[in-house]
N, C-alpha and C. Protein backbone atom coordinates (compact mmCIF):
# COMPACT_ATOMS: atom_id res chain seq x y z
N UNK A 1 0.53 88.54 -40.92
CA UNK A 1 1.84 88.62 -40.31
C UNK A 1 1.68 89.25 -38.94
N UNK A 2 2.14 88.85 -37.83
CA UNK A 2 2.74 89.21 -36.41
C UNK A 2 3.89 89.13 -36.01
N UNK A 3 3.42 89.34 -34.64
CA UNK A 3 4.71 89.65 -33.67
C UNK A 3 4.95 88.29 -33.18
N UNK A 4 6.29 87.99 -32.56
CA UNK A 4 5.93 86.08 -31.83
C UNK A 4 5.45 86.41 -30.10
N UNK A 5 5.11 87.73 -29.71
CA UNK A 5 4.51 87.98 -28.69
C UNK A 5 3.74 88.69 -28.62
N UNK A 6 2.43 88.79 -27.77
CA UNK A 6 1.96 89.44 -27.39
C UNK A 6 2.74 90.98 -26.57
N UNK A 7 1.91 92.29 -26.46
CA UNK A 7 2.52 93.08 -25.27
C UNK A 7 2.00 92.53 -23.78
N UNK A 8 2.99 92.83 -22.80
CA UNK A 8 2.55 93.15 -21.58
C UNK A 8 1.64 92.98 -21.38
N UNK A 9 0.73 93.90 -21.55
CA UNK A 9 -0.65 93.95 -21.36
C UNK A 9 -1.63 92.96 -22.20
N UNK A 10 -1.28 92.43 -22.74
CA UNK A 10 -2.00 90.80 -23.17
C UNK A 10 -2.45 91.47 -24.73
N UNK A 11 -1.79 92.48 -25.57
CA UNK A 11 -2.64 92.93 -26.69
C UNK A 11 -1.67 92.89 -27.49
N UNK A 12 -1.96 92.76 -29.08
CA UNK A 12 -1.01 92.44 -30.28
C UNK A 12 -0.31 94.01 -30.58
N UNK A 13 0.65 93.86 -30.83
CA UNK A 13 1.75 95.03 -30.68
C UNK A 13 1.42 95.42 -32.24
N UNK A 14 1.28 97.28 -32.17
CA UNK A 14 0.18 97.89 -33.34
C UNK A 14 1.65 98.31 -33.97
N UNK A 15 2.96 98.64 -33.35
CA UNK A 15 4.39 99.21 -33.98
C UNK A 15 5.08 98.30 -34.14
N UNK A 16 6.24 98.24 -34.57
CA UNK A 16 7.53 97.46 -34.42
C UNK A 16 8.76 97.90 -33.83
N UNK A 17 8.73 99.45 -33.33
CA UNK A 17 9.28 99.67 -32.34
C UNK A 17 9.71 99.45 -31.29
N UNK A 18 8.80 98.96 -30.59
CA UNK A 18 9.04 98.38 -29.03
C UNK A 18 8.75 96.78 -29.19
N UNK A 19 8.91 96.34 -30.20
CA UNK A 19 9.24 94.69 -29.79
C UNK A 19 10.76 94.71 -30.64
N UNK A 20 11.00 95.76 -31.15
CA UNK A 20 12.76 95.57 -31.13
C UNK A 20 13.24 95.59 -30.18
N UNK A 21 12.80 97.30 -29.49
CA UNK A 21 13.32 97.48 -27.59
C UNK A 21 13.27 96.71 -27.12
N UNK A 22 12.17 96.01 -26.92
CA UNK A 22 11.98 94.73 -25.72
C UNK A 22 12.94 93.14 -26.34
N UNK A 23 13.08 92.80 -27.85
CA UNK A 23 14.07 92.06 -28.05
C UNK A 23 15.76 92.43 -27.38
N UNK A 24 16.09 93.86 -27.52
CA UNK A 24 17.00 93.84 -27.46
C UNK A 24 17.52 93.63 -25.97
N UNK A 25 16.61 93.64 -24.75
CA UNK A 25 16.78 93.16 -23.78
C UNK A 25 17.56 91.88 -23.23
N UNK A 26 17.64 91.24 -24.56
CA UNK A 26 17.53 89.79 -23.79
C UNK A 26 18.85 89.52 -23.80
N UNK A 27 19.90 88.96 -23.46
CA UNK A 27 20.93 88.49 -22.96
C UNK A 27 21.54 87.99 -24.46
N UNK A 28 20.92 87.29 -24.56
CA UNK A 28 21.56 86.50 -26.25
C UNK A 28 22.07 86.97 -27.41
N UNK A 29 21.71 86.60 -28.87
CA UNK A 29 21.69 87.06 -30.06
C UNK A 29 20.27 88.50 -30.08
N UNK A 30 20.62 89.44 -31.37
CA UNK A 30 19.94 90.39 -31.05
C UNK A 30 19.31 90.02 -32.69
N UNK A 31 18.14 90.48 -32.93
CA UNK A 31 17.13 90.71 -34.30
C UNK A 31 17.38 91.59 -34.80
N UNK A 32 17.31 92.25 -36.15
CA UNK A 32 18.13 91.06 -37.16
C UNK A 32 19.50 91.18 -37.14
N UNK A 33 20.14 91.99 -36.36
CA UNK A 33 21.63 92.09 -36.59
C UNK A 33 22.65 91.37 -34.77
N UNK A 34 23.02 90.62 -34.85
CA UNK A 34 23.63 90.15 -33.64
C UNK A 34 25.14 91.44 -33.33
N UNK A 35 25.55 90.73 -32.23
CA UNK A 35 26.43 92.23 -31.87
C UNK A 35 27.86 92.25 -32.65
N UNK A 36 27.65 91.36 -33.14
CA UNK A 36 29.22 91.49 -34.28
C UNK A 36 28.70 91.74 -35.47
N UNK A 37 27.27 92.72 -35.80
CA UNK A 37 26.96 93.30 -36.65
C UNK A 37 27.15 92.65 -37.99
N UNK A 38 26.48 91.41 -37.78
CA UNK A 38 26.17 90.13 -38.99
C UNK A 38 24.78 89.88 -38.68
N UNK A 39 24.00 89.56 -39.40
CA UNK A 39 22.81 89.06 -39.44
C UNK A 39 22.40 88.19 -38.32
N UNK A 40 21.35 88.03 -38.15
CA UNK A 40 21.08 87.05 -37.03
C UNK A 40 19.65 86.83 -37.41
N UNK A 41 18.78 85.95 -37.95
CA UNK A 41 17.86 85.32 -38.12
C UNK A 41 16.88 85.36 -37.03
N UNK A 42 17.45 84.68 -35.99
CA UNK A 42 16.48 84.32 -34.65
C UNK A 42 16.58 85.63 -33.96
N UNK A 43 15.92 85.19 -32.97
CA UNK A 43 15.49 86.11 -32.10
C UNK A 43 15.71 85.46 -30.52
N UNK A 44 15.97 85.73 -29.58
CA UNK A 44 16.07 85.13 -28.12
C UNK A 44 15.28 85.87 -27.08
N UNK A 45 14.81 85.50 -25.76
CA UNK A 45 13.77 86.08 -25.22
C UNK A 45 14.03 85.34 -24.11
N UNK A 46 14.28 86.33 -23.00
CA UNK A 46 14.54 85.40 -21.55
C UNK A 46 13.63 86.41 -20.77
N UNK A 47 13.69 86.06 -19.08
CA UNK A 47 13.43 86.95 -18.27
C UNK A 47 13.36 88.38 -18.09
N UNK A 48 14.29 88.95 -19.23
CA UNK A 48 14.95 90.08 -19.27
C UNK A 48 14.10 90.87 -20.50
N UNK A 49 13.29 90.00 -21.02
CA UNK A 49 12.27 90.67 -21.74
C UNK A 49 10.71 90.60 -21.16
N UNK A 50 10.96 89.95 -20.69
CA UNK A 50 9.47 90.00 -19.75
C UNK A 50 8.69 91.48 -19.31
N UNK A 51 9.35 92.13 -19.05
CA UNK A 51 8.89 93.61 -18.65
C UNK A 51 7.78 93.96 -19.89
N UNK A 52 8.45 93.71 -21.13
CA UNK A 52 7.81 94.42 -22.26
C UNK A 52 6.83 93.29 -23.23
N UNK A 53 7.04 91.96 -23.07
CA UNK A 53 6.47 90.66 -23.63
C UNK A 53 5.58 90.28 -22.65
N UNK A 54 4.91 89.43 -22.99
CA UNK A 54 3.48 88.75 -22.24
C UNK A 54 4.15 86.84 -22.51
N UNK A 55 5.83 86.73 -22.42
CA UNK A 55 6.36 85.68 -22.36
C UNK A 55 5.87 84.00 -22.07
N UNK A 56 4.84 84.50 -20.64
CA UNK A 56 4.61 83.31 -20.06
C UNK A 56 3.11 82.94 -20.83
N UNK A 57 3.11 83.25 -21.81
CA UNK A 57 1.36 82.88 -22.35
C UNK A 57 1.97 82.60 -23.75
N UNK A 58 3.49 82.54 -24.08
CA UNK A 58 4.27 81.45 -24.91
C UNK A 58 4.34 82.26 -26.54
N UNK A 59 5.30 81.18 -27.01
CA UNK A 59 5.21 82.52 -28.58
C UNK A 59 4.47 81.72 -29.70
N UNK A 60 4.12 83.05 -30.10
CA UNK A 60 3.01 82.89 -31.40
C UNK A 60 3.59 82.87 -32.91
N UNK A 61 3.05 81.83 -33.71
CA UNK A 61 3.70 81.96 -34.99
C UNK A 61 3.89 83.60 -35.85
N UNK A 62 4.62 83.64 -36.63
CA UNK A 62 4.49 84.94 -37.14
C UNK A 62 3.81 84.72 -38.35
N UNK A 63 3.33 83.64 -38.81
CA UNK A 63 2.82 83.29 -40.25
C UNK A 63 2.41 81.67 -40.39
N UNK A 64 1.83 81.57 -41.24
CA UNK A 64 1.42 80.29 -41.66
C UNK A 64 2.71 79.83 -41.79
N UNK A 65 3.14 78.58 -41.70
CA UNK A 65 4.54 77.47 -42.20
C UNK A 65 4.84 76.76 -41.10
N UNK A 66 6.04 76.26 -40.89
CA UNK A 66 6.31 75.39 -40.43
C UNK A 66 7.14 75.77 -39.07
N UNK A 67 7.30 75.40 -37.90
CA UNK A 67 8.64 75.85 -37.12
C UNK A 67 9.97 74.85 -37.87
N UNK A 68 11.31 75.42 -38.08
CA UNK A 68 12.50 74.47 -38.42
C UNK A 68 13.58 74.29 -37.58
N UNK A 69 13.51 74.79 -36.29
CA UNK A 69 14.32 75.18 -35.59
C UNK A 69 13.84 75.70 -34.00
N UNK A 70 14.56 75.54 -33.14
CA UNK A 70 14.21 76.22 -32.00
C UNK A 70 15.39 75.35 -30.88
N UNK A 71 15.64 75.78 -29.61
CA UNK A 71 16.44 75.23 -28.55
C UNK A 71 16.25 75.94 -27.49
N UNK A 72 15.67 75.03 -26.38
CA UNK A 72 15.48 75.52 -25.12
C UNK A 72 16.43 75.08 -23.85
N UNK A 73 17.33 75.51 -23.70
CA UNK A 73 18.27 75.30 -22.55
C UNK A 73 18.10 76.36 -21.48
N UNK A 74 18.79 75.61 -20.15
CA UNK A 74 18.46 76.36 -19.26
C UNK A 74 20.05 76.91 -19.22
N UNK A 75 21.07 76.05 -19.83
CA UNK A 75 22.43 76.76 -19.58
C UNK A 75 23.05 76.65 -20.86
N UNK A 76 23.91 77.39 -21.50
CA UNK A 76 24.16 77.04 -23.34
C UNK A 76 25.23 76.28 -22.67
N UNK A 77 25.60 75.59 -23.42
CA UNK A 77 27.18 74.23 -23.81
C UNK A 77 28.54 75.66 -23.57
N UNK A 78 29.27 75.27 -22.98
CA UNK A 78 30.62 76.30 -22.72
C UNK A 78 31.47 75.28 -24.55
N UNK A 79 31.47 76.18 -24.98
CA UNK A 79 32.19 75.76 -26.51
C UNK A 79 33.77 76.79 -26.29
N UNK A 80 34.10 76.74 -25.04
CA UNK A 80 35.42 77.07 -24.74
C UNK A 80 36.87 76.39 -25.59
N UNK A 81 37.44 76.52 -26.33
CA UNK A 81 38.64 75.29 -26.72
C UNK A 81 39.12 75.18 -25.95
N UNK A 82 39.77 73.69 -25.52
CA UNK A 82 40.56 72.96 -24.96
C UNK A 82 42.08 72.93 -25.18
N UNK A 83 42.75 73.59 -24.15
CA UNK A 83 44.38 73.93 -24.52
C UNK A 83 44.85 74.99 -25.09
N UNK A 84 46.05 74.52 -25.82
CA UNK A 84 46.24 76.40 -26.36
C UNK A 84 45.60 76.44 -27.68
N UNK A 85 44.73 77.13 -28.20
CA UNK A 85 44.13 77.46 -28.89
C UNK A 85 45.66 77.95 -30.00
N UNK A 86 46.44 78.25 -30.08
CA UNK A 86 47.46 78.26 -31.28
C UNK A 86 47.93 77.46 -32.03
N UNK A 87 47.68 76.00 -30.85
CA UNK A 87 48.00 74.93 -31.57
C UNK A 87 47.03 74.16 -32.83
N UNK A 88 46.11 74.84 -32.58
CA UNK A 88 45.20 74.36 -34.12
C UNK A 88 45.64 74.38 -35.31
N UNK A 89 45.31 73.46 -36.23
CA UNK A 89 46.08 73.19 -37.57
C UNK A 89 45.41 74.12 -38.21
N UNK A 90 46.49 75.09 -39.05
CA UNK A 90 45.43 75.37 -40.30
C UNK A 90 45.87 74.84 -41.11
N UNK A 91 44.76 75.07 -42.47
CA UNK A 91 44.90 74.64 -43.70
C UNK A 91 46.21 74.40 -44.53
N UNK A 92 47.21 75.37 -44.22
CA UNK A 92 48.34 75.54 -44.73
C UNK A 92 49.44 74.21 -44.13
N UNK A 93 48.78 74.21 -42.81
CA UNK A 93 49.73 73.04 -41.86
C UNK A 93 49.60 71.53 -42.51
N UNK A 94 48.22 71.65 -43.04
CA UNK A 94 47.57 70.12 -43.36
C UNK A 94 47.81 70.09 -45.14
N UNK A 95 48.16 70.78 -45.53
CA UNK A 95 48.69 70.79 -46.91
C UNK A 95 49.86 70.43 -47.36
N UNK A 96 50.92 70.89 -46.28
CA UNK A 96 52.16 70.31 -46.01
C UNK A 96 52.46 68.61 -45.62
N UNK A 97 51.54 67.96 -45.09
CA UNK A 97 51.65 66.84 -45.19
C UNK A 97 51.39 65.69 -46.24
């Protein structure tokens, strides 16, 4: 078992201390708990972890298996709703019909 980065300095990280610190850098979702203090699976890693990651020499599996998942964008999708957001049906609305 590992880290999915190297440190800085190009060597396998001996704590788990400071690749939380250096996760929690990053702009995104946070490991393992995201900021609405629910679980969060992944992990995210931008520029903003670079200080403390060896980023540009790419991430390393943490174990034998498979990758199932991953997404590399340079900008996320704006998942803004469209209009007034009050007007959404709920369940109760669509039961009535």
């Amino acid at each position: 078992m590992g880290y999915p980065f190297k440190a800085k300095d190009g060597k396998p990280f001996a704590d788990a201390q400071p690749v939380y610190e250096g996760l929690a850098l990053a702009r995104g979702g946070h490991f393992p708990l995201g900021s609405n203090g629910h679980f969060h699976g992944g992990i995210h890693f931008d520029r903003a972890t670079a200080n403390v990651f060896a980023i540009d020499e790419g991430v390393q599996c943490l174990a034998d298996g498979e990758i199932v998942a991953y997404r590399l964008d340079k900008k996320y999708p704006d998942a803004t709703p469209a209009g007034d957001a009050s007007a959404v049906e709920s369940p109760k609305d669509k039961a009535a019909l």
